[in-house]
N, C-alpha and C. Protein backbone atom coordinates (compact mmCIF):
# COMPACT_ATOMS: atom_id res chain seq x y z
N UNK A 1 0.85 -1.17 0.00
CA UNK A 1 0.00 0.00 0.00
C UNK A 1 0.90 1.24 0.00
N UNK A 2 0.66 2.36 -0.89
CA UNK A 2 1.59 3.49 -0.94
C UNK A 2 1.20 4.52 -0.02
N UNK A 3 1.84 5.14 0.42
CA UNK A 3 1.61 6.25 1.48
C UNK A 3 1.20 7.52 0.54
N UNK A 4 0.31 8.26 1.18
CA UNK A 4 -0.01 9.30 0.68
C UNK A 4 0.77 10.45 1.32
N UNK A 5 0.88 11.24 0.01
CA UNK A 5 1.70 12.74 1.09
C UNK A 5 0.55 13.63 1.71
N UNK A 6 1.33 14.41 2.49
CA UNK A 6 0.27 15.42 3.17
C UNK A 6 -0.80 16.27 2.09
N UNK A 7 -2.09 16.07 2.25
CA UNK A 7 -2.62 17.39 1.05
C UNK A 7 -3.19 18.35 1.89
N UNK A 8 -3.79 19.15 1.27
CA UNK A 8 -4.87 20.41 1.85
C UNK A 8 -6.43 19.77 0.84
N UNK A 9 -6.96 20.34 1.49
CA UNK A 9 -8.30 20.26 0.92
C UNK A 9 -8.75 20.77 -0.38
N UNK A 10 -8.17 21.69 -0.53
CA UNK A 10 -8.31 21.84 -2.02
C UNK A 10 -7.63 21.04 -3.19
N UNK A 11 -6.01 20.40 -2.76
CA UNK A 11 -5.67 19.69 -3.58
C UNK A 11 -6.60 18.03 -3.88
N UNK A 12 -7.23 17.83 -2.40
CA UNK A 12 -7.96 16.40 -2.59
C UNK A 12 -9.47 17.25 -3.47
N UNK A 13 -10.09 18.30 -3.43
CA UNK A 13 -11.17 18.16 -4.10
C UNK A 13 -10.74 18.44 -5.66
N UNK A 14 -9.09 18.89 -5.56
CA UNK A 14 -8.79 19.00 -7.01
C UNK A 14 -8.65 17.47 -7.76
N UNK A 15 -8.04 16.73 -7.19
CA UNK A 15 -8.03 14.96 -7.44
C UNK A 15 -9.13 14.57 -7.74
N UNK A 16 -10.06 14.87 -7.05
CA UNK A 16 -11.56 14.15 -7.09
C UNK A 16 -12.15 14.74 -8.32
N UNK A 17 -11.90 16.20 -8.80
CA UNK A 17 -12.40 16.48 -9.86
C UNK A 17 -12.09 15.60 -11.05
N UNK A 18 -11.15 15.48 -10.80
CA UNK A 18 -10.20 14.87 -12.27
C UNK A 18 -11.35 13.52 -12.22
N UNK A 19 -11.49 12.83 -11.25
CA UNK A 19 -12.27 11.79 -11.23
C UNK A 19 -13.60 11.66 -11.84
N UNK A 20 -14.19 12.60 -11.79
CA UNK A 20 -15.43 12.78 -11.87
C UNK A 20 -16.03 13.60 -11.18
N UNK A 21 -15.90 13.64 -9.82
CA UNK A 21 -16.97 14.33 -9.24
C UNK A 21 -16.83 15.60 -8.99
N UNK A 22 -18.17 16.12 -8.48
CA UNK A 22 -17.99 17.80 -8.40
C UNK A 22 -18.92 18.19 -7.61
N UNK A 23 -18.31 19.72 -6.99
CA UNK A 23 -19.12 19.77 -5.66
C UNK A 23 -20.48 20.69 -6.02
N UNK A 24 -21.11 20.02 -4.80
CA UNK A 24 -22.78 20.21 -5.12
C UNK A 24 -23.26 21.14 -4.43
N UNK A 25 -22.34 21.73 -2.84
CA UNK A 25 -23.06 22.79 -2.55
C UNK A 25 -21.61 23.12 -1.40
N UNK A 26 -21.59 24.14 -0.70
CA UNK A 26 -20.63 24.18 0.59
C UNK A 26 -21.27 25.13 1.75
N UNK A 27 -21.10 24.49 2.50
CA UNK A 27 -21.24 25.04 3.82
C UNK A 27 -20.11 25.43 5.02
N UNK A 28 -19.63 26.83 4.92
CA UNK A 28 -19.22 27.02 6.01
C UNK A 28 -17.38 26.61 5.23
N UNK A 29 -16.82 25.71 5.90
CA UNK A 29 -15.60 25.35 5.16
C UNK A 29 -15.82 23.93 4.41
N UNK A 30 -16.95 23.28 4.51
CA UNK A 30 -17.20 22.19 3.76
C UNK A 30 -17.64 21.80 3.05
N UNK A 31 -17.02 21.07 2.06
CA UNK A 31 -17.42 21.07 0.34
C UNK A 31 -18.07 19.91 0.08
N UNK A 32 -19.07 19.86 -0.17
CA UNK A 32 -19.94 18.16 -0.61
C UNK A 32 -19.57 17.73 -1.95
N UNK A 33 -19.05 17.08 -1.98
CA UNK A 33 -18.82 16.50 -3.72
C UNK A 33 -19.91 14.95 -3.75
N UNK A 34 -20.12 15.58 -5.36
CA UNK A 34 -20.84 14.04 -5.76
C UNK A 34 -20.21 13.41 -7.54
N UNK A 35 -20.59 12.26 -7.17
CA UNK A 35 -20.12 11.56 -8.61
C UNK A 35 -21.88 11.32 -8.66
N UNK A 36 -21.56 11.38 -10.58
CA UNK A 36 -22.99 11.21 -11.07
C UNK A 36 -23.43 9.87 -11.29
N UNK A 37 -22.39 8.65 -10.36
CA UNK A 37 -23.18 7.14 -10.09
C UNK A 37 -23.88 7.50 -8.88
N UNK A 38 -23.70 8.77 -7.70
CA UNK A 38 -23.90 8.67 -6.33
C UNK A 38 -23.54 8.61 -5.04
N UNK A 39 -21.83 8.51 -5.38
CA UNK A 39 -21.13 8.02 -4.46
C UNK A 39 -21.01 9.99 -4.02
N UNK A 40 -20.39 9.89 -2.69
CA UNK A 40 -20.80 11.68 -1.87
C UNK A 40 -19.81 11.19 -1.34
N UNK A 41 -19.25 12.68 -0.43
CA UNK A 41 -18.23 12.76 0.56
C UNK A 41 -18.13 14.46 0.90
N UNK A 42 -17.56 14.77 1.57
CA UNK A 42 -17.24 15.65 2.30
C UNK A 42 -15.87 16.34 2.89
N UNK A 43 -15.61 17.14 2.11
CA UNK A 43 -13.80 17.64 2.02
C UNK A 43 -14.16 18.59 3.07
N UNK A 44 -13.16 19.18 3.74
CA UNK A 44 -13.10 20.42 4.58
C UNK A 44 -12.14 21.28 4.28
N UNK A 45 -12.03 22.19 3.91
CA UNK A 45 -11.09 23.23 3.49
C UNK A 45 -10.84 24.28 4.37
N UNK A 46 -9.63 24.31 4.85
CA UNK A 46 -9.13 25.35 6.01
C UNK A 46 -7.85 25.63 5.30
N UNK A 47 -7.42 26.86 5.59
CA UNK A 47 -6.77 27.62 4.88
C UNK A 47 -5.74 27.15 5.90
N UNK A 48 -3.99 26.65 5.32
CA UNK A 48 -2.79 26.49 5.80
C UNK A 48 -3.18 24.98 6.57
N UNK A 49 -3.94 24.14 6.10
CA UNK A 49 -4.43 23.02 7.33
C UNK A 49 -4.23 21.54 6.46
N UNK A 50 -3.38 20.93 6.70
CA UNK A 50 -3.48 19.76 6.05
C UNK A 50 -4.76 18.46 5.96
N UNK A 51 -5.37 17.69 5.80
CA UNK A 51 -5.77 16.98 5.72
C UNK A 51 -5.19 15.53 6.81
N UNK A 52 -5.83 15.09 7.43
CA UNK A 52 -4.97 14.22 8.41
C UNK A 52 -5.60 13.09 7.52
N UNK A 53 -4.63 11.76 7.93
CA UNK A 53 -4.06 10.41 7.07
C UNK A 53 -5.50 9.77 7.57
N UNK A 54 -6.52 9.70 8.87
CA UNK A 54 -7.86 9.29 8.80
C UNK A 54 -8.77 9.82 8.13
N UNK A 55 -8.99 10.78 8.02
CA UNK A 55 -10.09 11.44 7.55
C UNK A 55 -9.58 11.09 5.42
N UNK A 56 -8.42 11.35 5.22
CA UNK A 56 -8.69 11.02 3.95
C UNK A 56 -8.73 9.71 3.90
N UNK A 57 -8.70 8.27 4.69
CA UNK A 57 -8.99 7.48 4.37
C UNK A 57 -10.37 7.46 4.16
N UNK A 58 -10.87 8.25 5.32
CA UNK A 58 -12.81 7.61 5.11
C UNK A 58 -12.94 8.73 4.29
N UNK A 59 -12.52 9.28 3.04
CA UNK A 59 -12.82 10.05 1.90
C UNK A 59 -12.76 9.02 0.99
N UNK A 60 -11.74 8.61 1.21
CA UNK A 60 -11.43 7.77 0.21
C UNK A 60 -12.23 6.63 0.00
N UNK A 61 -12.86 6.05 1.55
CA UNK A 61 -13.53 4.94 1.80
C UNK A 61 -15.00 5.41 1.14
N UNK A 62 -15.45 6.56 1.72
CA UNK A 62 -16.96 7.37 1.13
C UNK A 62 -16.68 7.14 -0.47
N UNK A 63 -15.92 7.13 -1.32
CA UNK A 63 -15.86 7.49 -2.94
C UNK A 63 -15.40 6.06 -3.48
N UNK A 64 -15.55 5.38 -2.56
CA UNK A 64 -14.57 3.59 -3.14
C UNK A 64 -13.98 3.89 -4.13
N UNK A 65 -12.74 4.81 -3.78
CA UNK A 65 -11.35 4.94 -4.37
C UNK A 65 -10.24 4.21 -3.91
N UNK A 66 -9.45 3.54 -4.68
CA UNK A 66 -8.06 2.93 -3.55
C UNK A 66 -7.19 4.08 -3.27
N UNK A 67 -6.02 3.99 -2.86
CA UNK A 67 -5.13 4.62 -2.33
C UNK A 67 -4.19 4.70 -3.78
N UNK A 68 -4.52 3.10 -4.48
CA UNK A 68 -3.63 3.62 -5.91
C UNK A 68 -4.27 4.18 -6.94
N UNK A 69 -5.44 3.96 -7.06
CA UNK A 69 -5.78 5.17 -8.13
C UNK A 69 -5.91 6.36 -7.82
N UNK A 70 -6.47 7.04 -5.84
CA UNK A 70 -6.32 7.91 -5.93
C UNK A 70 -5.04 8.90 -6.63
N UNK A 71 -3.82 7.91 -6.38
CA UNK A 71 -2.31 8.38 -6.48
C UNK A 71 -2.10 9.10 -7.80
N UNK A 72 -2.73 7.87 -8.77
CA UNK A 72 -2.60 8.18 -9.99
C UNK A 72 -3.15 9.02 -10.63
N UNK A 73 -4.34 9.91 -9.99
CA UNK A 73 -5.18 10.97 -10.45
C UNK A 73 -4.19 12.52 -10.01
N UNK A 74 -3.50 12.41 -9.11
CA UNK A 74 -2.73 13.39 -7.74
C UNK A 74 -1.76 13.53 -8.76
């Protein structure tokens, strides 16, 4: 399994774009993205704030992405 580097929130909703999906509404600092099979998730965007290694797993887990294709989209 490959390690992911540190992102910010904008670089993971930039990944996810490439994927497909796109965000559907935001609240506050949080961005809802959807793919048009259905699959949803929830990025948080804070300015200077990395993304911690749980929370993008259960992003990753919410979008049944692996860790290697996310890589390959990044």
């Amino acid at each position: 399994m490959n390690k992911l580097p540190p992102l910010t929130g904008k670089t993971v909703i930039a990944t996810l774009k490439r994927a497909g999906f796109s965000v559907v509404r935001i609240k506050g600092s949080h961005h809802f993205l959807k793919h048009p099979d259905g699959r949803c998730t929830v990025v948080p965007v804070h300015a200077g704030e990395e993304i911690g290694s749980g929370l993008l797993a259960k992003i990753l887990r919410d979008c049944d992405v692996s860790r290697e294709q996310f890589l390959t989209w990044l």
